[in-house]
C-alpha atoms as a PDB file:
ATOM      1  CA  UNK A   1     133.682-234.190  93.363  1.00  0.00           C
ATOM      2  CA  UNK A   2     136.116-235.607  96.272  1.00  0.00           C
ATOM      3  CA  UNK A   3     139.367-236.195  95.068  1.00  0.00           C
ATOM      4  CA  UNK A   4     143.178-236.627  95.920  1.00  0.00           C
ATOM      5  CA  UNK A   5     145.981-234.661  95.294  1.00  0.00           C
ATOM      6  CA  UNK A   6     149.817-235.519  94.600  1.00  0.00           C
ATOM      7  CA  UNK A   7     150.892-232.947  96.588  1.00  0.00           C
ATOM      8  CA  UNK A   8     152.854-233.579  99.327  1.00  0.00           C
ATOM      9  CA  UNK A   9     156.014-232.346 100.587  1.00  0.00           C
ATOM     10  CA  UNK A  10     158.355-231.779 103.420  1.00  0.00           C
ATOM     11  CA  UNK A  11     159.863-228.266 104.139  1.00  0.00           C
ATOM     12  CA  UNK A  12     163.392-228.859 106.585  1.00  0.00           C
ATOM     13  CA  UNK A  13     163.010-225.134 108.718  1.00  0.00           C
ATOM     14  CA  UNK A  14     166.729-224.902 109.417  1.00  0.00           C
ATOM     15  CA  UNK A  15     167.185-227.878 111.246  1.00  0.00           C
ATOM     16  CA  UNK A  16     164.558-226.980 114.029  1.00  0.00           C
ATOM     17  CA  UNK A  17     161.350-227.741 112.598  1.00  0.00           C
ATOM     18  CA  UNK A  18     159.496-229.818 109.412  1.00  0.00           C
ATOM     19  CA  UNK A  19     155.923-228.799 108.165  1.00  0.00           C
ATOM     20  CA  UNK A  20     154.380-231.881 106.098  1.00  0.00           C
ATOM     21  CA  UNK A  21     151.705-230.432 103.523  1.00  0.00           C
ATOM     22  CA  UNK A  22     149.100-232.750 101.743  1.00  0.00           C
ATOM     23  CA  UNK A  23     145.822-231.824  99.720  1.00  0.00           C
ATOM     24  CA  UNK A  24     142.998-234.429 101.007  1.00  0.00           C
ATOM     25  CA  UNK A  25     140.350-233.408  98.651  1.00  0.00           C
ATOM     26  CA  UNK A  26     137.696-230.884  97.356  1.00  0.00           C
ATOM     27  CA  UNK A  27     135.439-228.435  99.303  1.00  0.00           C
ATOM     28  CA  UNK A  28     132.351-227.318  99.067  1.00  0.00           C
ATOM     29  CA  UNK A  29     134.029-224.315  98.328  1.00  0.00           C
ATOM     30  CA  UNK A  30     135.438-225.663  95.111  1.00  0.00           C
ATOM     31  CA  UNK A  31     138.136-225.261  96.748  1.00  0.00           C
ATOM     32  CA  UNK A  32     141.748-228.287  98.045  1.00  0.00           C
ATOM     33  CA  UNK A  33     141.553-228.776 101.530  1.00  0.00           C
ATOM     34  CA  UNK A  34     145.331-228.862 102.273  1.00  0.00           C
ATOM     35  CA  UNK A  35     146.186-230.118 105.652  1.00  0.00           C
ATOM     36  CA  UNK A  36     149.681-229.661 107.003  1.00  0.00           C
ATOM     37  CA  UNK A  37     151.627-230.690 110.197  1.00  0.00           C
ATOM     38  CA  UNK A  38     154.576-228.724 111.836  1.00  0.00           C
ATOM     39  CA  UNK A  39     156.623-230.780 114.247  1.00  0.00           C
ATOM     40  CA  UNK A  40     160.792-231.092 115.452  1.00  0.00           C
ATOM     41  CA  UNK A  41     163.307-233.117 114.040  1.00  0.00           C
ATOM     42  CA  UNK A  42     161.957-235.696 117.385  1.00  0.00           C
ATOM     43  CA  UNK A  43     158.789-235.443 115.273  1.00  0.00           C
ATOM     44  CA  UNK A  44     157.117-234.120 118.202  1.00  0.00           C
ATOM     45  CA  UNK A  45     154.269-231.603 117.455  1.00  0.00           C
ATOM     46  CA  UNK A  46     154.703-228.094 117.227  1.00  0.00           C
ATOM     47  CA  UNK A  47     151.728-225.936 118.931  1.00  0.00           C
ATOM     48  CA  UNK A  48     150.869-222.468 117.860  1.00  0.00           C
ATOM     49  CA  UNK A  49     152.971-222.040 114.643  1.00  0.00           C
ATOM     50  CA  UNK A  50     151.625-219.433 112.218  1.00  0.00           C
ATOM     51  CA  UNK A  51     151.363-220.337 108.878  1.00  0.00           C
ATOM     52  CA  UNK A  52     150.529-218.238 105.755  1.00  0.00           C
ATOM     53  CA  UNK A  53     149.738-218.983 102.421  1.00  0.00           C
ATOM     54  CA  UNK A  54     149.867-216.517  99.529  1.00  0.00           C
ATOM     55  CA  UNK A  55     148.672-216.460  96.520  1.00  0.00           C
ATOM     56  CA  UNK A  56     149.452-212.850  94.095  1.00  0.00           C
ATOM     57  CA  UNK A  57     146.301-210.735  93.742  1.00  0.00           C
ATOM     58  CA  UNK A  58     144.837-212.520  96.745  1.00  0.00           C
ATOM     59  CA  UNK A  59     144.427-212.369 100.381  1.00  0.00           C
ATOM     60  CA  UNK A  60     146.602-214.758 102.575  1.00  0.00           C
ATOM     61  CA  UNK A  61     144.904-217.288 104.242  1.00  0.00           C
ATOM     62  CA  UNK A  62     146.028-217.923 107.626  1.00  0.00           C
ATOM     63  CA  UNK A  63     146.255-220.876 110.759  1.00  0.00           C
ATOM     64  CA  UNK A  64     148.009-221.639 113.838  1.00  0.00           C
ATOM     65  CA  UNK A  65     148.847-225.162 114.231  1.00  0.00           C
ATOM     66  CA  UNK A  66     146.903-226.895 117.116  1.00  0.00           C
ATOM     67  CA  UNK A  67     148.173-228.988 119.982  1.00  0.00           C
ATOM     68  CA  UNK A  68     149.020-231.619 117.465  1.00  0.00           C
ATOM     69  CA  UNK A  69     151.116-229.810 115.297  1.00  0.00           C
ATOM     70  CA  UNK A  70     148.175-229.377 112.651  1.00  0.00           C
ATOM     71  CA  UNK A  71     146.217-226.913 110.593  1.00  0.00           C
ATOM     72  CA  UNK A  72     144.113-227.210 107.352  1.00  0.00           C
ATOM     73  CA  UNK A  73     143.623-224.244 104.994  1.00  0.00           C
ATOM     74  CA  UNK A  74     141.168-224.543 101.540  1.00  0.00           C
ATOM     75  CA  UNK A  75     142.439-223.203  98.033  1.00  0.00           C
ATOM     76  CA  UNK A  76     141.637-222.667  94.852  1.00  0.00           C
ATOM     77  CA  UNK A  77     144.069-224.359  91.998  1.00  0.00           C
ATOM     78  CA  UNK A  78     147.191-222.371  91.401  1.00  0.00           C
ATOM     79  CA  UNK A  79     150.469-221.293  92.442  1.00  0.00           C
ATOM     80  CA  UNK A  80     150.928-220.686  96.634  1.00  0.00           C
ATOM     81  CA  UNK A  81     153.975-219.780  98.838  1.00  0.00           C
ATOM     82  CA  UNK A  82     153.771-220.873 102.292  1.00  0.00           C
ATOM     83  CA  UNK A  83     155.543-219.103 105.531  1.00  0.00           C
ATOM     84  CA  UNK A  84     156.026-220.295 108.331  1.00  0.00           C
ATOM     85  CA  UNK A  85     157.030-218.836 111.726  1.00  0.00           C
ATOM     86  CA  UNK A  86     157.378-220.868 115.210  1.00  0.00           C
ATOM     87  CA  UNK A  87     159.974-219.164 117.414  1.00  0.00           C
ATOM     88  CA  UNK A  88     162.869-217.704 115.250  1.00  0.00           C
ATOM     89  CA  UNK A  89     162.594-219.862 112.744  1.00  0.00           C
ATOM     90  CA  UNK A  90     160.901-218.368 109.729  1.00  0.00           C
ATOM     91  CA  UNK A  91     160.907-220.222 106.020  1.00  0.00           C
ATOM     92  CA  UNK A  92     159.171-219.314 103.212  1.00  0.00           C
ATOM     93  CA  UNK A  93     158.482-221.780 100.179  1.00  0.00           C
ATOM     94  CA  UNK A  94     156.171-221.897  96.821  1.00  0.00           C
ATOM     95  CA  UNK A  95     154.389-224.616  96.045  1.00  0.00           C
ATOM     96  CA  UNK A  96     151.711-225.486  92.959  1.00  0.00           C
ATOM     97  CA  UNK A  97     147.964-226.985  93.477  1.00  0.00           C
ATOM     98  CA  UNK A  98     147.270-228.746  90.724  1.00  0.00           C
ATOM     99  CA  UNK A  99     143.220-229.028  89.223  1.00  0.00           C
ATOM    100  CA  UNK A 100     141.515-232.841  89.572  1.00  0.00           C
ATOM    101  CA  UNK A 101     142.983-234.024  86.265  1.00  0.00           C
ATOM    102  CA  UNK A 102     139.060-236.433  86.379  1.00  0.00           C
ATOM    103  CA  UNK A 103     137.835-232.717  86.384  1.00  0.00           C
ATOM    104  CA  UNK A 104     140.463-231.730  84.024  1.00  0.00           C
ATOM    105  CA  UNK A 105     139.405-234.670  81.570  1.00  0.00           C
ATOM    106  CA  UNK A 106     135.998-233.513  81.413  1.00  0.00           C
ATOM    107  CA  UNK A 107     137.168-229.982  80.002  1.00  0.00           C
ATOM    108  CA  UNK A 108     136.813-227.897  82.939  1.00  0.00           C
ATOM    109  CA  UNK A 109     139.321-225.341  83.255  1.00  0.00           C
ATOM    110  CA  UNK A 110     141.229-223.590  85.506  1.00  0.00           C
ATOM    111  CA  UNK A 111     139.258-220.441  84.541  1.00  0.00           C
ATOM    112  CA  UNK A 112     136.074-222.678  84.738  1.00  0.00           C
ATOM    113  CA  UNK A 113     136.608-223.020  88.171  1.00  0.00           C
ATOM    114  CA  UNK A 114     137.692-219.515  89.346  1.00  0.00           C
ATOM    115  CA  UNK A 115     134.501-218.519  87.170  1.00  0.00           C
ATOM    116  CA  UNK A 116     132.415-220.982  89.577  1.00  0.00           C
ATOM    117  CA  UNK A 117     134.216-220.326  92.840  1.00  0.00           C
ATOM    118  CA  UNK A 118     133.294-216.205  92.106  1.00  0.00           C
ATOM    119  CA  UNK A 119     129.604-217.455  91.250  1.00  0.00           C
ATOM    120  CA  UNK A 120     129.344-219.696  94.605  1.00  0.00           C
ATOM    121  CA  UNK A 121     130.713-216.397  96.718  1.00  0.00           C
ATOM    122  CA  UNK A 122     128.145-214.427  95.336  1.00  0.00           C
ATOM    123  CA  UNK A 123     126.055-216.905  96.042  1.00  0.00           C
ATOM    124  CA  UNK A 124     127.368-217.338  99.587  1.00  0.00           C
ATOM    125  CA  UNK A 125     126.719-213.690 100.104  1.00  0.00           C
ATOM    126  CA  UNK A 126     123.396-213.992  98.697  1.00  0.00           C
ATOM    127  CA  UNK A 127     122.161-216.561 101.318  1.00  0.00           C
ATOM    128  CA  UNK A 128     123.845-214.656 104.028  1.00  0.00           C
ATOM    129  CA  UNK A 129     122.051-211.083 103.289  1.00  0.00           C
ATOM    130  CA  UNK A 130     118.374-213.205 102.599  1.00  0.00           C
ATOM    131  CA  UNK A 131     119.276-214.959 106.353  1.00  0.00           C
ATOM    132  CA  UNK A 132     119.638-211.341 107.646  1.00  0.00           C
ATOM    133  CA  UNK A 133     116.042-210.165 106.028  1.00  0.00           C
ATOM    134  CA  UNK A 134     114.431-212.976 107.561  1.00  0.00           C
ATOM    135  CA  UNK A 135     115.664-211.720 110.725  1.00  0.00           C
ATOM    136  CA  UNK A 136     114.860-208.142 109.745  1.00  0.00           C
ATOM    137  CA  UNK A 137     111.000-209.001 109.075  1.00  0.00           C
ATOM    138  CA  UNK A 138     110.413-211.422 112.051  1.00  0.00           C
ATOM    139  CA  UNK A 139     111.475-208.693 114.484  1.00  0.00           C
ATOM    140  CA  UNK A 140     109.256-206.255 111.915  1.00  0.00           C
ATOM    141  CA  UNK A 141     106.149-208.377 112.650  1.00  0.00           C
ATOM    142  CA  UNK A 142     106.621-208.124 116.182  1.00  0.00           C
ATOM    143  CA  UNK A 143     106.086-204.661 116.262  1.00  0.00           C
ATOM    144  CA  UNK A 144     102.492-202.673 115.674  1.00  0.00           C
ATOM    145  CA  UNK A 145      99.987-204.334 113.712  1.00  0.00           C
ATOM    146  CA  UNK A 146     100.012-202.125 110.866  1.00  0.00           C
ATOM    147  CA  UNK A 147     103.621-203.032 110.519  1.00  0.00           C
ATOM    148  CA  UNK A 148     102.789-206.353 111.020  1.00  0.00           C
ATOM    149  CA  UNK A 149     100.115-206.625 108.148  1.00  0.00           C
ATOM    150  CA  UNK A 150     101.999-204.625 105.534  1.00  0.00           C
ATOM    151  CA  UNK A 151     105.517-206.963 106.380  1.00  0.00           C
ATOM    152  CA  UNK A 152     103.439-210.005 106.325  1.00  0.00           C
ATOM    153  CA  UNK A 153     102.814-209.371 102.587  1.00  0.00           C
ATOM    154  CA  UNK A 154     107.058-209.294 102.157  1.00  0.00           C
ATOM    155  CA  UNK A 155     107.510-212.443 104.462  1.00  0.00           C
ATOM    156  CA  UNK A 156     105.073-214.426 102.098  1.00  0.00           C
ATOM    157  CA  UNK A 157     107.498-213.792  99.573  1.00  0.00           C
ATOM    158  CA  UNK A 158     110.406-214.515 101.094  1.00  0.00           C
ATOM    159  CA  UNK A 159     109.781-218.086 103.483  1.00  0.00           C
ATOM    160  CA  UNK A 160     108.110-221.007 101.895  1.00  0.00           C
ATOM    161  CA  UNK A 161     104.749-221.295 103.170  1.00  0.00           C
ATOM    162  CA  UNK A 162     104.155-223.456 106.259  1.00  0.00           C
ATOM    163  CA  UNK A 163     102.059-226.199 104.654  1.00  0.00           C
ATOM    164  CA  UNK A 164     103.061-229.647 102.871  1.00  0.00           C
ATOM    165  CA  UNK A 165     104.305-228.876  99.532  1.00  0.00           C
ATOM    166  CA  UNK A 166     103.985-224.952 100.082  1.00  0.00           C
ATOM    167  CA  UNK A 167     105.237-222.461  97.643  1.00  0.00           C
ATOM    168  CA  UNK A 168     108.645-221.712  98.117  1.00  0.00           C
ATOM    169  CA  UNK A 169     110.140-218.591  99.275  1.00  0.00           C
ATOM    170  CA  UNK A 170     112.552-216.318  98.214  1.00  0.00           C
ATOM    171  CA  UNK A 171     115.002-217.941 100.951  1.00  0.00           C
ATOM    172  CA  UNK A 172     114.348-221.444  99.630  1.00  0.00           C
ATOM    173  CA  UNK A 173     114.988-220.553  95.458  1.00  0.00           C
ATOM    174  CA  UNK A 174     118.400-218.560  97.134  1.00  0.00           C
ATOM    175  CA  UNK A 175     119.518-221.889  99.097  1.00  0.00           C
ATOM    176  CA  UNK A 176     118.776-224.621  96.107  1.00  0.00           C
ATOM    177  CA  UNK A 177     120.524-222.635  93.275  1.00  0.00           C
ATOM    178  CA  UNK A 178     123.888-222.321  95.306  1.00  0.00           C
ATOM    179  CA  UNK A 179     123.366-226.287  96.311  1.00  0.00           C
ATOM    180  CA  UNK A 180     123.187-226.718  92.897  1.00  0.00           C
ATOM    181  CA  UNK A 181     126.696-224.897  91.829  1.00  0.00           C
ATOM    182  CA  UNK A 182     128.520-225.318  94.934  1.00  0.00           C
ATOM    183  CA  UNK A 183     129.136-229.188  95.391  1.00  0.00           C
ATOM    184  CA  UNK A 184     130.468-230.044  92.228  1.00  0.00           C
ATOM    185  CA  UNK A 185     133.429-229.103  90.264  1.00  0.00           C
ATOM    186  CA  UNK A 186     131.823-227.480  86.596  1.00  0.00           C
ATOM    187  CA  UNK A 187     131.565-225.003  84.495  1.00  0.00           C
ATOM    188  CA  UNK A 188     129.046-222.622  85.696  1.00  0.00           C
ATOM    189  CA  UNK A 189     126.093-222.401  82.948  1.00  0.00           C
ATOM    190  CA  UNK A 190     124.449-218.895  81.661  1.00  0.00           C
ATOM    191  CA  UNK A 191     121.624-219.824  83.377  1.00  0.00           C
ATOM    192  CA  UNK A 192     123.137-220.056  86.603  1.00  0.00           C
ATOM    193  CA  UNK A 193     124.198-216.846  86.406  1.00  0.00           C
ATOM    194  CA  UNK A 194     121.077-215.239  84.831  1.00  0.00           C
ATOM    195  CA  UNK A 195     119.057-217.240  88.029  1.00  0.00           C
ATOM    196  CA  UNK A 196     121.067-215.474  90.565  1.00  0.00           C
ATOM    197  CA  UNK A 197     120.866-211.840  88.889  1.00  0.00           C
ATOM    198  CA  UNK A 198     117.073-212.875  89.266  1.00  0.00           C
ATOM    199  CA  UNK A 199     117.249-213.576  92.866  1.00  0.00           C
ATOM    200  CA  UNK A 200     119.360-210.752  93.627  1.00  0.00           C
ATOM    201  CA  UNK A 201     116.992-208.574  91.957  1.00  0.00           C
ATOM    202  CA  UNK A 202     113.991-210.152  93.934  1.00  0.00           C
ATOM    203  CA  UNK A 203     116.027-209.425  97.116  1.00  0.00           C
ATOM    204  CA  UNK A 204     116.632-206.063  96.424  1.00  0.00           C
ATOM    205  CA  UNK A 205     112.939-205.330  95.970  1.00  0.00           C
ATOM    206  CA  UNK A 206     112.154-207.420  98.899  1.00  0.00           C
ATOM    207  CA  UNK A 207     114.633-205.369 101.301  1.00  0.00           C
ATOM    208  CA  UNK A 208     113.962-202.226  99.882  1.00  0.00           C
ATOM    209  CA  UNK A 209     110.601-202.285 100.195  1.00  0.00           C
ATOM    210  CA  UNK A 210     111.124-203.602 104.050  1.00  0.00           C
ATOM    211  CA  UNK A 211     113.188-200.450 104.662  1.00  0.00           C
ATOM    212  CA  UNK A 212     110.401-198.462 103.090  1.00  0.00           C
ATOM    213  CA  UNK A 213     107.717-199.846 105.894  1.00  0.00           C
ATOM    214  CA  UNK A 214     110.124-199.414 108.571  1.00  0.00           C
ATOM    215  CA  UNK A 215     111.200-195.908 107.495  1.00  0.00           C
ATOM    216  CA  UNK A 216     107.656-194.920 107.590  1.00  0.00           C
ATOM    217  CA  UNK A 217     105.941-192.970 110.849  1.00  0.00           C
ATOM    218  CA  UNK A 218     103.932-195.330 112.749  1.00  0.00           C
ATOM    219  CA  UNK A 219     100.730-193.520 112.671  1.00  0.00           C
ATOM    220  CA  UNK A 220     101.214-193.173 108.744  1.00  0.00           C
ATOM    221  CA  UNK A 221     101.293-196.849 107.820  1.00  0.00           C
ATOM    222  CA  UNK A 222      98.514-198.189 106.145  1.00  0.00           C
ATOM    223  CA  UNK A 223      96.905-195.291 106.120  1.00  0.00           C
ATOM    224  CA  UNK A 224      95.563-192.465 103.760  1.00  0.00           C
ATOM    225  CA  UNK A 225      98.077-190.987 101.217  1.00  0.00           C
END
Protein backbone atom coordinates (compact mmCIF):
# COMPACT_ATOMS: atom_id res chain seq x y z
CA UNK A 1 0.00 0.00 0.00
CA UNK A 2 1.70 3.54 -0.99
CA UNK A 3 1.17 5.97 1.50
CA UNK A 4 2.34 9.35 3.11
CA UNK A 5 3.81 10.13 6.17
CA UNK A 6 3.59 13.31 8.57
CA UNK A 7 6.95 13.22 9.22
CA UNK A 8 8.95 15.89 8.42
CA UNK A 9 11.36 17.93 10.17
CA UNK A 10 14.30 20.22 10.12
CA UNK A 11 17.46 19.52 12.28
CA UNK A 12 19.61 23.27 12.65
CA UNK A 13 23.51 21.44 12.85
CA UNK A 14 24.99 24.32 14.83
CA UNK A 15 24.45 26.96 12.55
CA UNK A 16 26.47 25.29 9.61
CA UNK A 17 24.23 22.88 8.16
CA UNK A 18 20.15 21.74 8.01
CA UNK A 19 19.13 18.08 7.07
CA UNK A 20 15.28 18.09 5.94
CA UNK A 21 13.78 14.45 6.59
CA UNK A 22 10.40 13.31 4.98
CA UNK A 23 8.82 9.68 4.66
CA UNK A 24 7.41 9.46 0.87
CA UNK A 25 5.80 6.16 1.19
CA UNK A 26 5.94 2.30 1.56
CA UNK A 27 8.45 -0.25 0.11
CA UNK A 28 8.33 -3.30 -1.12
CA UNK A 29 10.14 -4.01 1.82
CA UNK A 30 7.25 -3.13 4.05
CA UNK A 31 9.29 -0.84 4.89
CA UNK A 32 9.04 4.04 4.87
CA UNK A 33 11.19 5.23 2.34
CA UNK A 34 12.50 8.35 4.17
CA UNK A 35 14.30 10.75 1.99
CA UNK A 36 16.35 13.52 3.53
CA UNK A 37 18.40 16.55 2.24
CA UNK A 38 21.53 18.12 3.98
CA UNK A 39 22.37 21.59 2.76
CA UNK A 40 23.95 25.28 4.43
CA UNK A 41 22.16 27.93 5.91
CA UNK A 42 22.58 29.43 1.75
CA UNK A 43 20.52 26.25 1.23
CA UNK A 44 23.13 25.10 -1.00
CA UNK A 45 23.61 21.26 -1.09
CA UNK A 46 25.85 19.47 0.99
CA UNK A 47 27.84 16.48 -0.89
CA UNK A 48 29.16 13.49 0.90
CA UNK A 49 27.59 13.85 4.42
CA UNK A 50 27.26 10.59 6.34
CA UNK A 51 24.20 9.91 7.84
CA UNK A 52 23.14 7.12 10.27
CA UNK A 53 20.08 5.95 11.51
CA UNK A 54 19.65 3.74 14.57
CA UNK A 55 17.25 1.90 15.74
CA UNK A 56 18.05 -0.35 19.46
CA UNK A 57 18.49 -4.07 18.74
CA UNK A 58 19.15 -3.23 15.11
CA UNK A 59 21.78 -2.53 12.65
CA UNK A 60 22.27 1.17 11.49
CA UNK A 61 21.43 1.87 8.19
CA UNK A 62 23.70 4.10 6.47
CA UNK A 63 24.07 6.94 3.24
CA UNK A 64 26.17 9.64 2.04
CA UNK A 65 24.33 12.44 0.64
CA UNK A 66 24.83 12.86 -3.20
CA UNK A 67 25.80 15.90 -5.20
CA UNK A 68 22.45 17.32 -4.35
CA UNK A 69 22.54 17.19 -0.84
CA UNK A 70 20.27 13.92 -0.80
CA UNK A 71 19.97 10.39 0.45
CA UNK A 72 16.98 8.00 1.03
CA UNK A 73 17.12 5.19 3.62
CA UNK A 74 13.89 2.47 4.11
CA UNK A 75 12.53 1.59 7.73
CA UNK A 76 10.41 -0.28 9.48
CA UNK A 77 7.78 1.68 11.96
CA UNK A 78 9.35 2.69 15.21
CA UNK A 79 11.53 4.85 17.10
CA UNK A 80 15.05 6.10 15.05
CA UNK A 81 17.91 8.53 15.99
CA UNK A 82 19.64 10.06 13.19
CA UNK A 83 23.53 11.33 13.10
CA UNK A 84 24.87 13.24 11.08
CA UNK A 85 28.49 14.16 10.27
CA UNK A 86 29.74 16.66 7.34
CA UNK A 87 33.03 18.29 8.38
CA UNK A 88 33.07 18.97 12.22
CA UNK A 89 29.79 19.26 12.59
CA UNK A 90 28.22 16.21 14.14
CA UNK A 91 24.33 16.18 15.58
CA UNK A 92 22.52 13.50 16.69
CA UNK A 93 18.56 13.50 16.99
CA UNK A 94 15.56 10.82 17.60
CA UNK A 95 12.81 10.83 15.69
CA UNK A 96 9.43 8.39 15.55
CA UNK A 97 7.98 6.60 12.19
CA UNK A 98 4.69 6.27 12.65
CA UNK A 99 2.53 2.93 10.94
CA UNK A 100 -0.11 3.98 7.86
CA UNK A 101 -2.94 4.78 10.27
CA UNK A 102 -5.31 3.26 6.62
CA UNK A 103 -3.14 0.17 7.63
CA UNK A 104 -3.61 0.87 11.20
CA UNK A 105 -7.54 1.05 10.68
CA UNK A 106 -7.65 -2.25 9.22
CA UNK A 107 -6.09 -3.85 12.51
CA UNK A 108 -2.68 -4.45 11.45
CA UNK A 109 -0.21 -3.96 14.02
CA UNK A 110 2.98 -2.86 14.63
CA UNK A 111 3.92 -6.48 15.51
CA UNK A 112 1.89 -7.51 12.35
CA UNK A 113 4.25 -5.88 10.38
CA UNK A 114 7.64 -6.75 11.98
CA UNK A 115 6.02 -10.40 11.84
CA UNK A 116 5.67 -9.81 7.87
CA UNK A 117 8.85 -7.85 7.26
CA UNK A 118 10.83 -11.17 9.11
CA UNK A 119 8.58 -13.48 6.77
CA UNK A 120 9.46 -11.36 3.45
CA UNK A 121 13.45 -11.62 4.54
CA UNK A 122 13.19 -15.12 4.76
CA UNK A 123 11.60 -15.04 1.84
CA UNK A 124 14.16 -12.73 0.23
CA UNK A 125 16.79 -15.19 1.25
CA UNK A 126 14.84 -17.94 -0.07
CA UNK A 127 14.76 -16.59 -3.70
CA UNK A 128 18.34 -15.61 -3.44
CA UNK A 129 19.76 -19.27 -2.39
CA UNK A 130 17.05 -21.02 -5.24
CA UNK A 131 18.81 -18.18 -7.87
CA UNK A 132 22.19 -19.63 -6.73
CA UNK A 133 21.01 -23.52 -7.38
CA UNK A 134 19.91 -22.63 -10.67
CA UNK A 135 23.28 -21.48 -11.29
CA UNK A 136 24.75 -24.47 -9.47
CA UNK A 137 22.85 -27.08 -11.85
CA UNK A 138 23.27 -25.22 -15.22
CA UNK A 139 27.05 -25.28 -14.79
CA UNK A 140 26.31 -29.15 -13.39
CA UNK A 141 24.76 -30.03 -16.79
CA UNK A 142 27.57 -28.76 -18.58
CA UNK A 143 29.79 -31.16 -17.31
CA UNK A 144 29.88 -35.21 -18.22
CA UNK A 145 26.82 -36.72 -19.33
CA UNK A 146 26.22 -38.84 -16.49
CA UNK A 147 26.18 -35.70 -14.47
CA UNK A 148 24.17 -34.23 -16.88
CA UNK A 149 21.33 -36.95 -16.87
CA UNK A 150 21.18 -37.49 -13.12
CA UNK A 151 21.03 -33.22 -12.58
CA UNK A 152 18.53 -33.02 -15.28
CA UNK A 153 16.12 -34.99 -13.03
CA UNK A 154 16.80 -31.96 -10.10
CA UNK A 155 16.49 -29.09 -12.76
CA UNK A 156 12.94 -30.48 -13.74
CA UNK A 157 12.08 -29.78 -10.36
CA UNK A 158 13.34 -26.71 -9.85
CA UNK A 159 12.58 -24.38 -13.43
CA UNK A 160 9.14 -24.41 -14.87
CA UNK A 161 9.13 -26.39 -17.88
CA UNK A 162 9.80 -24.65 -21.21
CA UNK A 163 6.38 -25.11 -22.81
CA UNK A 164 3.05 -22.88 -22.71
CA UNK A 165 1.43 -23.40 -19.49
CA UNK A 166 4.33 -25.76 -18.16
CA UNK A 167 4.49 -27.01 -14.68
CA UNK A 168 6.08 -24.73 -12.51
CA UNK A 169 9.29 -25.08 -10.82
CA UNK A 170 10.56 -24.91 -7.59
CA UNK A 171 12.01 -21.29 -8.55
CA UNK A 172 8.61 -20.13 -9.80
CA UNK A 173 6.33 -21.43 -6.37
CA UNK A 174 9.60 -19.51 -4.36
CA UNK A 175 9.08 -16.14 -6.48
CA UNK A 176 4.96 -16.00 -6.37
CA UNK A 177 4.62 -16.69 -2.58
CA UNK A 178 7.03 -13.73 -1.62
CA UNK A 179 5.03 -11.51 -4.46
CA UNK A 180 2.25 -12.42 -2.64
CA UNK A 181 3.46 -11.16 1.06
CA UNK A 182 5.82 -8.60 0.05
CA UNK A 183 3.74 -5.74 -1.70
CA UNK A 184 1.20 -5.19 0.70
CA UNK A 185 1.06 -4.09 4.20
CA UNK A 186 -0.88 -7.36 6.28
CA UNK A 187 -0.82 -9.63 8.61
CA UNK A 188 1.05 -12.56 7.44
CA UNK A 189 -1.43 -15.74 7.43
CA UNK A 190 -0.42 -19.41 8.89
CA UNK A 191 -0.42 -20.49 5.63
CA UNK A 192 2.08 -18.24 4.44
CA UNK A 193 4.29 -19.37 6.74
CA UNK A 194 3.52 -23.14 6.56
CA UNK A 195 4.06 -22.53 2.36
CA UNK A 196 7.49 -21.28 2.86
CA UNK A 197 8.63 -24.06 5.52
CA UNK A 198 7.38 -26.20 2.44
CA UNK A 199 9.55 -24.58 -0.03
CA UNK A 200 12.42 -24.41 2.14
CA UNK A 201 12.13 -27.97 2.76
CA UNK A 202 11.85 -28.71 -1.08
CA UNK A 203 15.07 -26.64 -1.47
CA UNK A 204 16.92 -28.36 0.94
CA UNK A 205 16.25 -31.71 -0.71
CA UNK A 206 16.81 -30.20 -4.02
CA UNK A 207 20.44 -28.80 -3.01
CA UNK A 208 21.34 -31.57 -1.04
CA UNK A 209 20.78 -33.98 -3.35
CA UNK A 210 22.80 -31.65 -6.06
CA UNK A 211 25.78 -31.75 -3.66
CA UNK A 212 25.33 -35.49 -3.46
CA UNK A 213 25.85 -35.86 -7.53
CA UNK A 214 28.59 -33.49 -7.51
CA UNK A 215 30.36 -35.05 -4.50
CA UNK A 216 30.29 -38.27 -6.28
CA UNK A 217 33.54 -39.72 -8.45
CA UNK A 218 32.91 -39.29 -12.00
CA UNK A 219 33.34 -42.78 -13.07
CA UNK A 220 30.85 -43.80 -10.15
CA UNK A 221 27.78 -41.87 -11.28
CA UNK A 222 25.08 -43.69 -12.59
CA UNK A 223 26.61 -46.60 -12.19
CA UNK A 224 26.47 -49.98 -10.20
CA UNK A 225 26.17 -49.71 -6.35
Amino acid sequence: MNSRYSLRFLLLLGFSAILTIQALGQTANDKTLLKGKVFDPNHAAIQGADVWISKAGLPSSTAVTDRNGEFSVALMPGQYQVRLKTGNVKLTQPFKVLIDPRVAADGVTLADLQEQFEHNMRMRELVSSVNQLVTRVREAQKKDANTAARVSVLAAKLLTEPVRYGKPGLQAHVNYLLSMTANVDQKIGRDAIERYQQLKKEFDALQAELNRILAAPVSTIGGPP
